[in-house]
Protein backbone atom coordinates (compact mmCIF):
# COMPACT_ATOMS: atom_id res chain seq x y z
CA UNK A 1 -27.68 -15.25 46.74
CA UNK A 2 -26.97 -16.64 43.14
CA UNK A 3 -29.88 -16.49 41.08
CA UNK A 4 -30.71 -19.31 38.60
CA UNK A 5 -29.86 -16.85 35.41
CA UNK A 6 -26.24 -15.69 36.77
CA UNK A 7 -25.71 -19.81 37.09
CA UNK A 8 -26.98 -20.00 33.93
CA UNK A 9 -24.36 -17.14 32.57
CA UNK A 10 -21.28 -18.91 34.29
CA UNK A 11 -22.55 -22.15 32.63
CA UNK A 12 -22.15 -19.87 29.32
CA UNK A 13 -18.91 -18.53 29.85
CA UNK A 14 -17.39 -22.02 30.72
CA UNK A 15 -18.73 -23.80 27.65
CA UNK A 16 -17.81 -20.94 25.21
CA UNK A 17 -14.24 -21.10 26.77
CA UNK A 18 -13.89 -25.38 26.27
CA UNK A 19 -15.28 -24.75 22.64
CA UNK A 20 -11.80 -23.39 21.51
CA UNK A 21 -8.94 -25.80 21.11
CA UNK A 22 -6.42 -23.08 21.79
CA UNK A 23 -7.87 -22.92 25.57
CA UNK A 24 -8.59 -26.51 25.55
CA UNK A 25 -4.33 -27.07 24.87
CA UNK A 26 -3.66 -24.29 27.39
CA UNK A 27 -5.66 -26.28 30.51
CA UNK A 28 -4.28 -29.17 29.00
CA UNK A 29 -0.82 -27.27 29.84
CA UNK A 30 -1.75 -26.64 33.13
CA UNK A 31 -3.34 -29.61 33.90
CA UNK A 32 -0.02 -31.43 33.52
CA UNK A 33 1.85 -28.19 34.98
CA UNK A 34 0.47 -25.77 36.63
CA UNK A 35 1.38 -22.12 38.01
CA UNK A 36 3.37 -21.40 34.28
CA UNK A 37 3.76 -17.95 33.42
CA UNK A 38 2.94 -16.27 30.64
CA UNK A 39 5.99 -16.37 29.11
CA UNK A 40 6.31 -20.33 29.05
CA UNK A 41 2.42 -20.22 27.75
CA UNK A 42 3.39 -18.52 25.06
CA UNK A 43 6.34 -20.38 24.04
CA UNK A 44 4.09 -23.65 24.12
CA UNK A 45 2.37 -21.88 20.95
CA UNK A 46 5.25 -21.10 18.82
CA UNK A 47 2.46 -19.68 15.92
CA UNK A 48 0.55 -17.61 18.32
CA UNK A 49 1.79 -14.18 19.72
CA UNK A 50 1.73 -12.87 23.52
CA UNK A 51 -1.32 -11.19 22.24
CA UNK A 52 -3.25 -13.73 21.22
CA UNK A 53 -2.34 -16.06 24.16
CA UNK A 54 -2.96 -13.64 26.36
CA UNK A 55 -6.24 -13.13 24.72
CA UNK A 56 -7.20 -16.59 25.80
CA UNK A 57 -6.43 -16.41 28.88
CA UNK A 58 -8.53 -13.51 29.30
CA UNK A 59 -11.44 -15.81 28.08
CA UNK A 60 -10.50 -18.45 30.27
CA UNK A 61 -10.37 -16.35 33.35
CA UNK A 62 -13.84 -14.90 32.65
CA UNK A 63 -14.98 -18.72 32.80
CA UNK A 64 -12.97 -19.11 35.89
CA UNK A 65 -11.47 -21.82 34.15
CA UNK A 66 -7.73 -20.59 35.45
CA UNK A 67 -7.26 -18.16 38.39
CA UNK A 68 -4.01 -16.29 38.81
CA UNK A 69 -1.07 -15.32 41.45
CA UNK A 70 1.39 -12.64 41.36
CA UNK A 71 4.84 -13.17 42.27
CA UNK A 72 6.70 -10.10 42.20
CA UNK A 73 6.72 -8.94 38.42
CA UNK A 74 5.63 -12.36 37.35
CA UNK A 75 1.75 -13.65 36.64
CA UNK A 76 1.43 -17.40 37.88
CA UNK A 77 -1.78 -18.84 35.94
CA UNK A 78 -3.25 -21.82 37.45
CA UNK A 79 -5.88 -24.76 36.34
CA UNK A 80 -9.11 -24.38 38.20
CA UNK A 81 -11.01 -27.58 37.75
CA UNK A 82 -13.96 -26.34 39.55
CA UNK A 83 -16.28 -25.31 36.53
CA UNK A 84 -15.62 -28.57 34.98
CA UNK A 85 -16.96 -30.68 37.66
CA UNK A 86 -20.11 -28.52 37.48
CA UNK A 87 -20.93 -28.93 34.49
CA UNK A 88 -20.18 -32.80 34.73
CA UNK A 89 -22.27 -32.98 37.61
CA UNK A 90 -25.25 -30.87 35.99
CA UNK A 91 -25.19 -32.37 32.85
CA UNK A 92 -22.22 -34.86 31.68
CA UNK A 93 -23.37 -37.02 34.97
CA UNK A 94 -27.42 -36.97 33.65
CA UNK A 95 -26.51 -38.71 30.80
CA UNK A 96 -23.88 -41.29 31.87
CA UNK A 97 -26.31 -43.70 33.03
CA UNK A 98 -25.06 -48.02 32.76
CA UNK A 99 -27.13 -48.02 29.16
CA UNK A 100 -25.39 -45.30 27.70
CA UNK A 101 -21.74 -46.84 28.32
CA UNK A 102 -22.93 -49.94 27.28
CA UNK A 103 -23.43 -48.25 23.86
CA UNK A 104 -20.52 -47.24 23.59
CA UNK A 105 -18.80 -49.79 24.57
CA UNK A 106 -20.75 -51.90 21.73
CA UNK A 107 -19.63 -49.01 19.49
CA UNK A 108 -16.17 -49.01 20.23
CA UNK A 109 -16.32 -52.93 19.58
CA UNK A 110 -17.96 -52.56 16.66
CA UNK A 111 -15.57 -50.29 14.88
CA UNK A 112 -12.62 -51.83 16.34
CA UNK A 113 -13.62 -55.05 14.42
């Protein structure tokens, strides 16, 4: 059984991971490719090293953000969107209610004008 505060930790772990644009580009990457190994990761971040990407992906794993898959000497890392949707549907989803689009809809309007 999950308890409420190990929910509560994943919830953690998932938002600290999305509040670093270096892990935000890398699911980006994988969103629009997925199973890239490390080595093509790290070439997407010509001013990073292997360290530091693989850093990352440490953090991202740890959210469960990207899940892996070993093909012979070779790491596959993949996007897993699960996480995401949780955290849409616990809290993103609360506050999307008809009143709060139409604001921003009237915003967008208004500072498009």
């Amino acid at each position: 059984m999950v308890t409420y505060s190990a929910r509560v930790e994943d919830l953690d772990a998932v938002f600290k991971a999305l509040a670093d644009p270096t892990r935000r580009a890398l699911l980006d990457l994988l969103a629009d490719d997925d199973g890239r190994s490390l080595g093509a990761l790290v070439d997407a971040f010509p001013e990073m090293t292997r360290f530091g990407v693989m850093k990352h992906l440490r953090v991202l794993e740890a959210a469960h953000l990207v899940v892996t898959d070993k093909q012979g000497r070779e790491k596959l890392h993949y996007l897993n969107p699960v996480p995401i949707r949780e955290i849409h549907d616990r809290w993103i989803s609360r506050y999307a209610e008809p009143h709060v689009a139409g604001l921003l809809a009237l915003r967008e309007r208004s500072e498009g004008a």
